[in-house]
Protein backbone atom coordinates (compact mmCIF):
# COMPACT_ATOMS: atom_id res chain seq x y z
CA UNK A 1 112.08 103.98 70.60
CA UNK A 2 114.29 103.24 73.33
CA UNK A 3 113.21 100.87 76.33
CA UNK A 4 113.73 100.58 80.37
CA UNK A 5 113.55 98.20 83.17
CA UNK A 6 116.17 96.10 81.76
CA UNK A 7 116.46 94.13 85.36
CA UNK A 8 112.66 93.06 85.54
CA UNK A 9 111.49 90.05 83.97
CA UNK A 10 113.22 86.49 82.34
CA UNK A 11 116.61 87.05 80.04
CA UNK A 12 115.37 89.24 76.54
CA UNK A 13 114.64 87.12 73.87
CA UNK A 14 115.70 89.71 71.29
CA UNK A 15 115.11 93.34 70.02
CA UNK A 16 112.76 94.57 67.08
CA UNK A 17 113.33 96.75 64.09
CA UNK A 18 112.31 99.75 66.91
CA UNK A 19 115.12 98.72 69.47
CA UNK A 20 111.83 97.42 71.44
CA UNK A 21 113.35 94.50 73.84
CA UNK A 22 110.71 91.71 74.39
CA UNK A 23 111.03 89.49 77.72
CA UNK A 24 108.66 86.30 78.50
CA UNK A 25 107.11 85.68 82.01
CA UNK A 26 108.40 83.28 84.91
CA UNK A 27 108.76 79.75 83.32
CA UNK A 28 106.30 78.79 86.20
CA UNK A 29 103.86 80.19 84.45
CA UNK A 30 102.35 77.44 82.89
CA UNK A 31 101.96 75.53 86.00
CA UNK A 32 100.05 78.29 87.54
CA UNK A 33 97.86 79.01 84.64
CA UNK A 34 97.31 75.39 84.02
CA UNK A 35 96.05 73.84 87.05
CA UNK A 36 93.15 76.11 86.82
CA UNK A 37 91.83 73.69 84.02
CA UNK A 38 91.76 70.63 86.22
CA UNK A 39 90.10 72.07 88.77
CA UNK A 40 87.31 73.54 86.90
CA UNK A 41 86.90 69.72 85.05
CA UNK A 42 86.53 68.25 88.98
CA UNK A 43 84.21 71.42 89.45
CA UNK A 44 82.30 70.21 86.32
CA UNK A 45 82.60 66.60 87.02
CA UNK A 46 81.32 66.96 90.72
CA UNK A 47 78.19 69.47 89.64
CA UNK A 48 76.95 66.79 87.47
CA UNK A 49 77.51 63.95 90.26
CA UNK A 50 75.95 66.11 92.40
CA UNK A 51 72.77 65.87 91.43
CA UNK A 52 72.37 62.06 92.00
CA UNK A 53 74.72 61.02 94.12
CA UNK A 54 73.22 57.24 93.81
CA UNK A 55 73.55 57.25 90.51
CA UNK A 56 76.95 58.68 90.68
CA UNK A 57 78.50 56.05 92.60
CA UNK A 58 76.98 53.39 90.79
CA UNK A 59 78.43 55.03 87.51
CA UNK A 60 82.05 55.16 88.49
CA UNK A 61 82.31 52.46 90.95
CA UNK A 62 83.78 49.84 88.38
CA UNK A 63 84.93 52.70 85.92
CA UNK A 64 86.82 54.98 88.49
CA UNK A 65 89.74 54.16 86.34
CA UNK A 66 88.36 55.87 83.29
CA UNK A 67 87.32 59.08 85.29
CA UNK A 68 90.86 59.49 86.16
CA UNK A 69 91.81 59.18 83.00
CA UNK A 70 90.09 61.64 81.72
CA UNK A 71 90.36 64.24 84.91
CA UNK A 72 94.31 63.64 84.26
CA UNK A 73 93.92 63.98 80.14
CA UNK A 74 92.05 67.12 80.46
CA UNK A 75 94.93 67.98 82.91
CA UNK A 76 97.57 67.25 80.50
CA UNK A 77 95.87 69.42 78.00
CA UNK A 78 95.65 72.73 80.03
CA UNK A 79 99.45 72.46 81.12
CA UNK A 80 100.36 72.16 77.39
CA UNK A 81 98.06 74.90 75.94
CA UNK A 82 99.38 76.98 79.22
CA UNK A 83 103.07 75.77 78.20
CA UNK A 84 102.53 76.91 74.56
CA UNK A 85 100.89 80.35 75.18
CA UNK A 86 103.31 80.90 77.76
CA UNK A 87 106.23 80.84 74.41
CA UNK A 88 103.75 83.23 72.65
CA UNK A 89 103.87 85.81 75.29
CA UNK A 90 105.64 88.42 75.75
CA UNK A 91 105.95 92.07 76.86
CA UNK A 92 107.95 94.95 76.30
CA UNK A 93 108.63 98.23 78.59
CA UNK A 94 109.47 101.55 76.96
CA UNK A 95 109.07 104.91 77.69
CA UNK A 96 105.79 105.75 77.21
CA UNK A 97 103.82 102.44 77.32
CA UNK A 98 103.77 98.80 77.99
CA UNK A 99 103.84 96.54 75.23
CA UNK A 100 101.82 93.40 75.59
CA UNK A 101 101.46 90.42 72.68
CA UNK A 102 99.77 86.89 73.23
CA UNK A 103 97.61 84.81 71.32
CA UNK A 104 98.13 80.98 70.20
CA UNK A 105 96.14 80.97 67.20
CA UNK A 106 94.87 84.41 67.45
CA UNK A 107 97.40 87.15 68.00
CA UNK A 108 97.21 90.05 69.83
CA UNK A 109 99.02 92.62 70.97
CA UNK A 110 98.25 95.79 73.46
CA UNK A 111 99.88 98.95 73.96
CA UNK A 112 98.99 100.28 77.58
CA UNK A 113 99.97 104.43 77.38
CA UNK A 114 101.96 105.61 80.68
CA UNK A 115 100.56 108.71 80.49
CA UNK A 116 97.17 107.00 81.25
CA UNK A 117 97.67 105.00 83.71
CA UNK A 118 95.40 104.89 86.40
CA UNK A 119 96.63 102.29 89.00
CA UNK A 120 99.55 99.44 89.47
CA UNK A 121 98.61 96.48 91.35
CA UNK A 122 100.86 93.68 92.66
CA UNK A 123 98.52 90.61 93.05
CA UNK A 124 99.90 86.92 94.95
CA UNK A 125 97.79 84.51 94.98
CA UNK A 126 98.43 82.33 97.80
CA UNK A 127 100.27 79.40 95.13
CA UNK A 128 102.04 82.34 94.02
CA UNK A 129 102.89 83.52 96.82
CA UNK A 130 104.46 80.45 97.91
CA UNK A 131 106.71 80.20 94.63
CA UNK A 132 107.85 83.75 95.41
CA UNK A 133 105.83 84.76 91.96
CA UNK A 134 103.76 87.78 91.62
CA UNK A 135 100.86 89.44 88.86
CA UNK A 136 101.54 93.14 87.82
CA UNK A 137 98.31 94.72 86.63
CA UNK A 138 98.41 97.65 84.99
CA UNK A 139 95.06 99.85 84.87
CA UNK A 140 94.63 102.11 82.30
CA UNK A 141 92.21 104.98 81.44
CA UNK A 142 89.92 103.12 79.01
CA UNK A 143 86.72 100.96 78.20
CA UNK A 144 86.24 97.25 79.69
CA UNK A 145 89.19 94.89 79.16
CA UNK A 146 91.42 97.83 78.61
CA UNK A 147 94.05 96.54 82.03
CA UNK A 148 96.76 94.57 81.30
CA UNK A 149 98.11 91.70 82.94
CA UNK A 150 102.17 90.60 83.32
CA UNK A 151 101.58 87.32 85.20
CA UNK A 152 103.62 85.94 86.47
CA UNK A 153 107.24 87.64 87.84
CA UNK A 154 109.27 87.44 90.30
CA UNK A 155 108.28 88.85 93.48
CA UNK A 156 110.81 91.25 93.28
CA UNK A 157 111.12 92.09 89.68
CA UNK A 158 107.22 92.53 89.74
CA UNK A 159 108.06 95.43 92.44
CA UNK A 160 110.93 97.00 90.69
CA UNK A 161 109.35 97.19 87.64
CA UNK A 162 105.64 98.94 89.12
CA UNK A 163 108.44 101.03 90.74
CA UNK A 164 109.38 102.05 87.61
CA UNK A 165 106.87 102.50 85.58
CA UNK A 166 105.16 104.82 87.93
CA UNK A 167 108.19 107.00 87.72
CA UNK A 168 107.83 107.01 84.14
CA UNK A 169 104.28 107.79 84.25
CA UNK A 170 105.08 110.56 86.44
CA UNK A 171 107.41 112.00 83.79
CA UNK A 172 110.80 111.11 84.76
CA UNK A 173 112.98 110.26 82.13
CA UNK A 174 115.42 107.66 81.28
CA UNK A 175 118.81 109.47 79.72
CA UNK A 176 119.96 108.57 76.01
CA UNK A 177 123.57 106.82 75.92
CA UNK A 178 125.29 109.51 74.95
CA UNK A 179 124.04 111.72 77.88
CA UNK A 180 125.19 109.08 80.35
CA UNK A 181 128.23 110.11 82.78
CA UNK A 182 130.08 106.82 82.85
CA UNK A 183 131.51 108.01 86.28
CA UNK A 184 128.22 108.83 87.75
CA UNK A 185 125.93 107.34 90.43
CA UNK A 186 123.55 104.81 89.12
CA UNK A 187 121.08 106.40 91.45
CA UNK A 188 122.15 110.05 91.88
CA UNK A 189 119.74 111.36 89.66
CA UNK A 190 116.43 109.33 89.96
CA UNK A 191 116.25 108.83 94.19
CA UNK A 192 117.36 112.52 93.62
CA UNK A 193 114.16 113.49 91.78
CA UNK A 194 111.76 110.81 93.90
CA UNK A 195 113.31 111.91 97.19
CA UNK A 196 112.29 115.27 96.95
CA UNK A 197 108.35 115.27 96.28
CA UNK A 198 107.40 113.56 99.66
CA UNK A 199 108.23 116.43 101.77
CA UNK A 200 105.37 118.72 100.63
CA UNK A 201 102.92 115.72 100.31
CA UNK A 202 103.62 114.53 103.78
CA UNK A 203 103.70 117.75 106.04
CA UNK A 204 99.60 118.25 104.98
CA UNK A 205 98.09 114.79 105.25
CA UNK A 206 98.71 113.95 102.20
CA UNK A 207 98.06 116.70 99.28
CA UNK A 208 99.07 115.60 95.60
CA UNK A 209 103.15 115.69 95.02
CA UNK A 210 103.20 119.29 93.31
CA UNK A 211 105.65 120.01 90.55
CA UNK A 212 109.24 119.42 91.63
CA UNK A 213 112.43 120.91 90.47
CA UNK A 214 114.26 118.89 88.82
CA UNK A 215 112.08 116.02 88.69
CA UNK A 216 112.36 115.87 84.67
CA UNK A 217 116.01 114.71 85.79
CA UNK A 218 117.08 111.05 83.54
CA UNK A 219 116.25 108.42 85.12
CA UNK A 220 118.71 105.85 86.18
CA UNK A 221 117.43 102.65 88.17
CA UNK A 222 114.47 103.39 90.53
CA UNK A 223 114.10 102.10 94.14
CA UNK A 224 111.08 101.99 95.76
CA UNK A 225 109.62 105.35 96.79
CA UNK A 226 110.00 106.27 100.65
CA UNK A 227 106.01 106.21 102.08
CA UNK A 228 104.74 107.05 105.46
CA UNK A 229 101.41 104.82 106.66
CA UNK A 230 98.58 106.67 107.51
CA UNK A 231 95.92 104.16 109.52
CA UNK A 232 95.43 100.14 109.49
CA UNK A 233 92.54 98.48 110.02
CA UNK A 234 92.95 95.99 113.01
CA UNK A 235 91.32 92.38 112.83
CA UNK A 236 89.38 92.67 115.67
CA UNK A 237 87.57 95.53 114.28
CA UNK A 238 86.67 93.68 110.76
CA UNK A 239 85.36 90.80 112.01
CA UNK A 240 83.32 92.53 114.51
CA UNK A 241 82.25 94.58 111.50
CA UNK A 242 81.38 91.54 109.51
CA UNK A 243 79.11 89.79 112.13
CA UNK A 244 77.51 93.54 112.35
CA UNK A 245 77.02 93.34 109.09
CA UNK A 246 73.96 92.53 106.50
CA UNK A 247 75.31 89.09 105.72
CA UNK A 248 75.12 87.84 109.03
CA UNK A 249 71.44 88.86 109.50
CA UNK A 250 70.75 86.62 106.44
CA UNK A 251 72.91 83.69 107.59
CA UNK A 252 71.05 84.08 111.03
CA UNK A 253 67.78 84.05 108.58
CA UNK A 254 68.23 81.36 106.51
CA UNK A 255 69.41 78.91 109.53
CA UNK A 256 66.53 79.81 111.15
CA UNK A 257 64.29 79.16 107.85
CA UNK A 258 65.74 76.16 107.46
CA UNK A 259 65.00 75.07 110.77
CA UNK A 260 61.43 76.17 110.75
CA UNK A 261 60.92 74.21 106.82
CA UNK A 262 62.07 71.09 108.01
CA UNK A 263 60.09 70.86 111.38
CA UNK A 264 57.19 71.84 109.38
CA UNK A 265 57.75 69.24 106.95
CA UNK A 266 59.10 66.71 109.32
CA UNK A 267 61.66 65.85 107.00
CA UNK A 268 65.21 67.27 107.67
CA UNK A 269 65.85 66.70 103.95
CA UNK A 270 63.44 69.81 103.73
CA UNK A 271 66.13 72.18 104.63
CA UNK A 272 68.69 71.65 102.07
CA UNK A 273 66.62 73.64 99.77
CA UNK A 274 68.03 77.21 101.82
CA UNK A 275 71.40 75.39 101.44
CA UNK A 276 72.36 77.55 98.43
CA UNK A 277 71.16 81.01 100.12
CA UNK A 278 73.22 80.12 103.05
CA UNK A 279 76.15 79.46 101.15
CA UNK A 280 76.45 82.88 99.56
CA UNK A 281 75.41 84.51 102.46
CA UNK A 282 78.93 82.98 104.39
CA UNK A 283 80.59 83.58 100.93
CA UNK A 284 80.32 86.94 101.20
CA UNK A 285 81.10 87.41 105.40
CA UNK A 286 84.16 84.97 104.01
CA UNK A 287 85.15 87.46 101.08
CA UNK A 288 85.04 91.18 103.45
CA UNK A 289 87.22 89.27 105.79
CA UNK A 290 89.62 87.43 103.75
CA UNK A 291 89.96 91.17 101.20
CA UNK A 292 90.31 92.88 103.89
CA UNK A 293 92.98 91.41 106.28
CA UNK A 294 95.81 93.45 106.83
CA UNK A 295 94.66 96.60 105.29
CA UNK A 296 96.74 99.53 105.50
CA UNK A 297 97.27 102.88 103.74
CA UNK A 298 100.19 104.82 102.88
CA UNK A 299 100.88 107.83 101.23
CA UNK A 300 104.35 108.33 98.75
CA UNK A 301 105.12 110.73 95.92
CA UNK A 302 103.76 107.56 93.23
CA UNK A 303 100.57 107.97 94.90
CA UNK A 304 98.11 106.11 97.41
CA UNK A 305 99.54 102.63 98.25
CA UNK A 306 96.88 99.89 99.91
CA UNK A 307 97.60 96.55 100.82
CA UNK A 308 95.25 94.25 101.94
CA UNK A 309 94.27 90.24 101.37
CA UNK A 310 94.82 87.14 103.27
CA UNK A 311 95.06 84.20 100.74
CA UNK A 312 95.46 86.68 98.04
CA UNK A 313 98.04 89.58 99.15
CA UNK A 314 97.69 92.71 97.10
CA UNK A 315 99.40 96.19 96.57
CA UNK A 316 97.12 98.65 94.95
CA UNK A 317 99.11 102.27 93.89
CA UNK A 318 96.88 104.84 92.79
CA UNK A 319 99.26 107.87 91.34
CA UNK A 320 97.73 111.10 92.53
CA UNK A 321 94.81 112.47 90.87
CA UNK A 322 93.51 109.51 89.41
CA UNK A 323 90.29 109.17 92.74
CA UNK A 324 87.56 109.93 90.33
CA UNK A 325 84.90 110.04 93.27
CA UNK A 326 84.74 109.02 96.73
CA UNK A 327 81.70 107.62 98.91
CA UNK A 328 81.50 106.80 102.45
CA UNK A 329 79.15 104.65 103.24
CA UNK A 330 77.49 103.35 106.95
CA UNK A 331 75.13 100.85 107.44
CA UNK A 332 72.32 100.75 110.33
CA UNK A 333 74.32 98.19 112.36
CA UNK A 334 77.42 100.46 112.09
CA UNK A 335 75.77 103.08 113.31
CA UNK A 336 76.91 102.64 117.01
CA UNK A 337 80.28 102.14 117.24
CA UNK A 338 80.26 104.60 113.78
CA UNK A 339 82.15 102.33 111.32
CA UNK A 340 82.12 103.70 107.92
CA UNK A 341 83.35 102.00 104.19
CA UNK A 342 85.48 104.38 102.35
CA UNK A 343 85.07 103.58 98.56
CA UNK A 344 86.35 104.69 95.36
CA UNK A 345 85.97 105.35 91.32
CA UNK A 346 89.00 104.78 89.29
CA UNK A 347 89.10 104.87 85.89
CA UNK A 348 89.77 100.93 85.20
CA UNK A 349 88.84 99.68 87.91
CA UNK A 350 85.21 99.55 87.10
CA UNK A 351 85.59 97.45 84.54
CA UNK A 352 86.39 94.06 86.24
CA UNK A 353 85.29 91.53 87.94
CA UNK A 354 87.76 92.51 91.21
CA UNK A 355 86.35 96.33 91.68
CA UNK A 356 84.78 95.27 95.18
CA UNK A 357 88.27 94.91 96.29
CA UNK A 358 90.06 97.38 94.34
CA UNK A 359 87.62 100.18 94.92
CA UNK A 360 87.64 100.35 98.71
CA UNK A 361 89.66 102.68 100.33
CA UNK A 362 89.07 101.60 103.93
CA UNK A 363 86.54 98.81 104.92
CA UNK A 364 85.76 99.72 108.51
CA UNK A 365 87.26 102.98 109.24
CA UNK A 366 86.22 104.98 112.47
CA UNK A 367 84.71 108.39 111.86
CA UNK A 368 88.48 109.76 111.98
CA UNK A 369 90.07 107.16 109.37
CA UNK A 370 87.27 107.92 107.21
CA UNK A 371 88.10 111.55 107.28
CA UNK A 372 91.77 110.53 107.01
CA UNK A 373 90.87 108.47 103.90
CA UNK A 374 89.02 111.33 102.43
CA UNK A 375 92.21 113.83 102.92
CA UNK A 376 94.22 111.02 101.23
CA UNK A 377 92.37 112.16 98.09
CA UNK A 378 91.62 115.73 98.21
CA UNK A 379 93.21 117.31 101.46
CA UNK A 380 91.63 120.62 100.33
CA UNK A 381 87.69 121.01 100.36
CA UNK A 382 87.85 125.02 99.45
CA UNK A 383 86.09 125.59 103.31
CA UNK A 384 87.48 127.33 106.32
CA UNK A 385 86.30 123.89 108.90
CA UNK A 386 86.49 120.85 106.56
CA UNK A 387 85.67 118.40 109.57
CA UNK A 388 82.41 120.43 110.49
CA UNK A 389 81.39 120.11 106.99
CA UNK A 390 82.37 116.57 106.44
CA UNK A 391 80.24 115.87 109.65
CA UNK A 392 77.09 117.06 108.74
CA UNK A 393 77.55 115.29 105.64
CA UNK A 394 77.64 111.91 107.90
CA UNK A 395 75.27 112.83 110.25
CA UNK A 396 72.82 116.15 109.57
CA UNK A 397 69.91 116.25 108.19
CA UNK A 398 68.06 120.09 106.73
CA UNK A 399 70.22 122.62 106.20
CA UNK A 400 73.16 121.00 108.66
CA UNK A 401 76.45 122.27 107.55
CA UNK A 402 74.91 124.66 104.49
CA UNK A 403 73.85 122.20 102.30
CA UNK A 404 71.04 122.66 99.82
CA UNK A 405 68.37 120.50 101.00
CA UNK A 406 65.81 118.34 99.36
CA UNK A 407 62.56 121.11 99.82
CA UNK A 408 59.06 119.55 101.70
CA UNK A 409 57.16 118.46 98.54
CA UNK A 410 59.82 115.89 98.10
CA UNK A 411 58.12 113.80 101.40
CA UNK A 412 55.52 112.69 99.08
CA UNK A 413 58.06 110.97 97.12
CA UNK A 414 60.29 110.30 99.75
CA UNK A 415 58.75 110.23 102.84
CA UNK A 416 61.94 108.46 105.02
CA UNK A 417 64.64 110.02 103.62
CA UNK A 418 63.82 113.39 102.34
CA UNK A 419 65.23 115.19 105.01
CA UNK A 420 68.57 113.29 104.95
CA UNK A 421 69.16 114.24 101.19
CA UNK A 422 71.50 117.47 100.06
CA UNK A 423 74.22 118.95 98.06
CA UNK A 424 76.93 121.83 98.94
CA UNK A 425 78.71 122.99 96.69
CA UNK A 426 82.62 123.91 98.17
CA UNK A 427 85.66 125.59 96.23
CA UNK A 428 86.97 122.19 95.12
CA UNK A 429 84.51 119.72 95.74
CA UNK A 430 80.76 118.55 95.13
CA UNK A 431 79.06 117.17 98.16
CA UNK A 432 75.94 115.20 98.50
CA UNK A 433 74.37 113.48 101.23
CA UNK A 434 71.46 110.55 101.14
CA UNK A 435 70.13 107.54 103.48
CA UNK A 436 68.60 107.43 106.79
CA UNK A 437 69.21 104.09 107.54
CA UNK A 438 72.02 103.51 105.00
CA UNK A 439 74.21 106.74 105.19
CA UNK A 440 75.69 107.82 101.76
CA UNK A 441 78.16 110.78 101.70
CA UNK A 442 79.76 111.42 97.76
CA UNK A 443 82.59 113.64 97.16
CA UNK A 444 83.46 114.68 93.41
CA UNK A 445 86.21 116.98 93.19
CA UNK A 446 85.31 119.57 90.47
CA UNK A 447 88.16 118.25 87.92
CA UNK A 448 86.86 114.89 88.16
CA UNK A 449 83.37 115.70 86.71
CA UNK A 450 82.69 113.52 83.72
CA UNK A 451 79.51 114.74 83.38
CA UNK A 452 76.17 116.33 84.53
CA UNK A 453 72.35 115.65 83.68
CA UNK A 454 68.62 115.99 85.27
CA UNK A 455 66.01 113.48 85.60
CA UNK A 456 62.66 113.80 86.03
CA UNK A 457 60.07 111.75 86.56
CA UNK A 458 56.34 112.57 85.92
CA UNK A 459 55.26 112.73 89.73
CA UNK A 460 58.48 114.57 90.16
CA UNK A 461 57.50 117.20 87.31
CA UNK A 462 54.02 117.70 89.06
CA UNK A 463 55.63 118.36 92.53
CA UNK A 464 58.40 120.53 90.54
CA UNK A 465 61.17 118.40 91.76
CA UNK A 466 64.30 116.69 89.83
CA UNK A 467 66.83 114.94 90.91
CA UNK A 468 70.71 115.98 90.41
CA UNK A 469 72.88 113.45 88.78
CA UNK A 470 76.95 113.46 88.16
CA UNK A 471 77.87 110.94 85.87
CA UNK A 472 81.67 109.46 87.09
CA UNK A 473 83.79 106.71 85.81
CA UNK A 474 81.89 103.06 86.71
CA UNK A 475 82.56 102.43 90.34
CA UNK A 476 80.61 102.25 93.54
CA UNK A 477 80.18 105.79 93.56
CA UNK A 478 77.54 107.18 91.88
CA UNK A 479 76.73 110.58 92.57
CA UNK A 480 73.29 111.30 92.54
CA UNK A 481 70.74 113.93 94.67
CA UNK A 482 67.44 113.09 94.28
CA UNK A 483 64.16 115.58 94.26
CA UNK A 484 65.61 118.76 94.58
CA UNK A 485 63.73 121.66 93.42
CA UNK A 486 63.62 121.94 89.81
CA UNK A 487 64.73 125.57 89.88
CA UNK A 488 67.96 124.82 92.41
CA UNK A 489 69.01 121.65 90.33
CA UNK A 490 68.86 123.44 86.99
CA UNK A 491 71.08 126.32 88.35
CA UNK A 492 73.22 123.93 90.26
CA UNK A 493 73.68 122.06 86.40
CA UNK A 494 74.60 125.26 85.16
CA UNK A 495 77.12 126.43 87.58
CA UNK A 496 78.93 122.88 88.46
CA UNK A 497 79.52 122.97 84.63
CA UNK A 498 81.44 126.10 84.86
CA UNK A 499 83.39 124.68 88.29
CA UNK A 500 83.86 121.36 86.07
CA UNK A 501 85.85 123.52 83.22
CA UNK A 502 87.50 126.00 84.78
CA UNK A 503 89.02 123.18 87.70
CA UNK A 504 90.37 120.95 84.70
CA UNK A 505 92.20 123.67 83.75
CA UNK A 506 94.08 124.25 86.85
CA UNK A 507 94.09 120.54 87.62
CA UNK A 508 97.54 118.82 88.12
CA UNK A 509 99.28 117.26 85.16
CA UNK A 510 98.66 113.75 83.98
CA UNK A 511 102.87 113.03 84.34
CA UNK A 512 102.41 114.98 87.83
CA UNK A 513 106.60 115.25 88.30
CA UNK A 514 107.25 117.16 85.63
CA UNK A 515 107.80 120.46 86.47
CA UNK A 516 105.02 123.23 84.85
CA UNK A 517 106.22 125.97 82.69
CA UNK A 518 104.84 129.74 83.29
CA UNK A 519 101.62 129.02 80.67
CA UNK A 520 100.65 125.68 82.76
CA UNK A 521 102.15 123.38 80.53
CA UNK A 522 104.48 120.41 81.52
CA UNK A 523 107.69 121.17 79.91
C-alpha cells in the first residue's frame, strides 16, 4: 500500500508493516481542543449562579478563592486529556483512503474511501485562524458520524493536502518508484492532467469536468486547481435580507410582548420571561449573517468551491456530481426585491450538526444567481429554454411552463396552495413546485434518485389524490408533490423509475478524471 502527501502534516512518526506512514496533528492542538473544557465549566458554573444571583454572591464572596481553584483544576484537566489524545492521534494518507486512529482508552480507527468522498472542507475558527491553523473535514458517502476530522494543520498544509486528495479521488495517480523519471518535472505530469479539464467546464457555465485524456497520468505534487468565480453575495444585500427576514418579525414580536407584559403587570421584572425567545430569535439573524459573510462561488475541475464565514472562515469543495438535490427557496418578505436561498443535499452533509451552513449554495441570490447556482449543478435540464422553465417553476401557478398540476379536488385539501403545486418531468431532471407564500422549487437530477414512493391519506384516497414523494440523501431538500391525481402519480412512479436506472447508467464516474473506456467503464 503505498502513501502520498508526504509535505502535509507534522514530521512522520514511522511506517507500518503496509508501508502506511502515520503523521500527528499541529502540536497546538491541545490548546485548541482544551480550552473548550473551561469554558463549558464557566458555562456550567454561571447557569447554576444564574438562577439566584443573591444567593450566588453570598456563596462565593468569601470562597472566590476556591471557585478559581476549581475553574483552573478543571482547566488543567482538559489541556492534559487534550495533550494526551493529541499523542494518540494520528492519520495516514494513501491512495485510496484516509486513515484515521484516536482513542485514549478506547481505540479507534477509520478508514474514509476516496472513491466516496463527497465534499472537503477547510474550517478556521477565528482562534485558529489567528494561529495560522486550519480543520480538514472530509465527508464521505455514509450513515451519521461517517466524516472525518484532521484538526488541526497548518493553514497551508490543510490546503495542499484537500488539494490532493481531491485529485486522488478524481482518479489521478501517484507513480511507483521505479516509474519515476529522476530528470523529470515534479509537476509536469499532474498540473498537466488538472490543467486540462477546466476548459470544457468553464466555456458552459459550469458542466461536470468530462473525461480527460490523459488525466490517469502519475501524479507528482498537486497545486491548487485554477477556478474562475461565478457570483458573490455582497453585505449589503444579506443584511438587508436578514432584517427582511422571519427572525426579525419575531424579535420585533417579542420586544413588543415584552413591553405590553410588563405594563400590564406594572412590574418591568415581568418582561424577562420573553428574554429567552428574544435571544434565539437574534441568535439566529446573528448566525445567517455571520455564515454567510463573504460568500462566493467558484467553479474548478475538483468541483464547486464556496467560501463563506466571518468568525469562522470556511472552504466547502463539492467534486462534481456529488449535488444530490437542489431547492430554491423564497420567503414572503423576499418576494419584492426577489431574493431566493439556494440549498443543497449532499451525501454527509446531512448528518451533522453544521448542514445549515454546509448545505446552502447561495443565501440571498437574485433571480439570476439563483439560476446561476442551479447551472453550477446541472447546466443541462434536457429542454430547449431552461430559463422559461426554471421561471415558472419560481413564479407560475396551473399548467405554467408544462408542469403537471395538482387537479381541482385537491382545493379541499389544500385550499391556498393547490394551484401553486406541480411536477415536470425534463430529459435530466425532476421538477416540482409548492408554496404560495413560501416558494419551494426542487430539482433532482434523474441519477440522483435514491428512491420513489406514494402516500396517501384517507381523505386523499376519497378525493383520488396522492401525493408524489422522492426520497434523497438527508438535507434541506426534500422532494415531495403533494395531491396529485392518483392515476398521474402512479404513472409518474413508474416512469421516473425507469429515468432513475437508465440515467445511473450513463451518469459520470465516481473518480470523474479518469478517462472511460468504449463499454463505459473507467479504465
Amino acid at each position: 500500500m503505498s502513501t502520498v502527501g508526504p509535505h502535509a502534516g507534522e514530521p512522520p512518526l514511522g511506517t507500518d508493516e503496509d508501508g502506511v506512514v502515520w503523521r500527528r496533528m499541529h502540536p497546538v492542538t491541545p490548546a485548541l481542543k482544551g480550552w473548550k473544557v473551561l469554558v463549558a465549566a464557566v458555562a456550567v458554573v454561571s447557569y447554576q449562579a444564574g438562577d439566584n444571583l443573591r444567593e450566588a454572591y453570598d456563596t462565593f464572596r468569601d470562597g472566590w478563592l476556591v471557585l478559581v481553584g476549581a475553574v483552573a483544576a478543571v482547566a488543567v484537566v482538559g489541556f492534559v486529556y487534550s495533550a494526551i489524545a493529541w499523542r494518540m492521534t494520528r492519520f495516514a494518507v494513501t491512495e485510496e483512503s484516509v486513515h484515521l486512529r484516536t482513542g485514549v482508552l478506547f481505540r479507534q480507527q477509520r478508514r474514509a474511501r476516496l472513491d466516496r468522498l463527497q465534499a472537503v472542507d477547510v474550517v478556521q475558527p477565528l482562534l485558529a485562524r489567528l494561529l495560522g491553523l486550519a480543520e480538514l473535514r472530509l465527508e464521505v458517502a455514509g450513515g451519521a458520524g461517517s466524516a472525518v476530522s484532521l484538526a488541526f494543520l497548518r493553514e497551508s498544509d490543510a490546503q495542499a493536502l484537500r488539494a490532493e486528495l481531491l485529485a486522488l479521488a478524481a482518479g489521478l495517480r501517484r507513480p511507483s518508484a521505479a516509474a519515476v523519471d529522476p530528470g523529470a518535472a515534479p509537476h509536469a505530469t499532474s498540473d498537466t492532467a488538472r490543467e486540462a479539464a477546466p476548459d470544457a467546464a468553464m466555456d458552459a457555465l459550469p458542466g461536470a469536468p468530462a473525461s480527460v485524456p490523459g488525466a490517469s497520468a502519475p501524479l507528482g505534487p498537486v497545486g491548487e486547481a485554477p477556478e474562475q468565480q461565478v457570483y458573490e453575495l455582497p453585505l449589503g444585500r444579506l443584511v438587508a435580507a436578514t432584517v427582511r427576514s422571519g427572525a426579525t418579525v419575531w424579535l420585533v414580536l417579542v420586544a413588543a410582548g415584552a413591553v405590553t407584559l410588563a405594563a400590564t403587570a406594572r412590574d418591568v421584572a415581568a418582561a424577562f420571561v420573553l428574554v429567552p425567545a428574544f435571544l434565539g430569535a437574534a441568535g439566529f439573524a446573528w448566525s445567517r449573517v455571520n455564515q454567510g459573510a463573504s460568500f462566493r462561488a467558484a467553479i474548478s475541475p475538483d468541483g464547486i468551491r464556496l467560501r463563506h464565514g466571518l468568525t469562522e472562515s470556511r472552504a466547502q469543495t463539492v467534486p462534481p456530481g456529488r449535488v444530490q438535490a437542489i431547492r430554491l427557496r423564497q420567503g414572503p418578505f423576499w418576494r419584492g426585491p426577489d431574493w431566493w436561498r439556494v440549498e443543497m443535499n449532499v451525501a454527509g452533509y446531512g448528518q451533522g450538526s453544521d448542514q445549515q451552513q454546509d448545505s446552502v449554495l447561495h443565501p440571498v441570490a437574485t433571480r439570476q444567481e439563483a439560476l446561476t447556482a442551479l447551472w453550477l449543478v446541472l447546466p443541462d435540464l434536457g429542454v430547449d429554454d431552461p430559463v422559461s422553465l426554471i421561471a415558472a417553476a419560481m413564479s407560475g401557478t396551473g399548467r405554467d411552463g408544462g408542469f403537471t398540476p395538482a387537479p381541482r379536488s385537491a382545493r379541499w385539501v389544500d385550499p391556498v396552495g393547490w394551484r401553486r403545486r406541480g411536477v415536470r418531468v425534463t430529459g435530466r431532471a425532476l421538477v416540482t413546485r409548492s408554496g404560495r407564500f413560501f416558494r419551494v422549487v426542487d430539482v433532482v437530477p434523474h441519477e440522483r434518485t435514491q428512491s420513489l414512493g406514494l402516500a396517501q391519506g384517507p381523505v386523499q384516497r376519497r378525493l383520488r389524490l396522492a401525493s408524489f414523494v422522492v426520497h434523497s440523501t438527508p438535507g434541506p431538500v426534500g422532494p415531495r408533490v403533494e395531491h396529485l391525481d392518483a392515476a398521474v402519480a402512479a404513472a409518474l412512479l413508474d416512469e421516473q423509475a425507469e429515468r432513475a436506472r437508465t440515467a445511473r447508467a450513463h451518469a459520470l464516474p465516481e473518480q470523474w478524471m479518469r478517462p472511460i473506456t468504449p463499454r463505459g467503464e473507467p479504465s
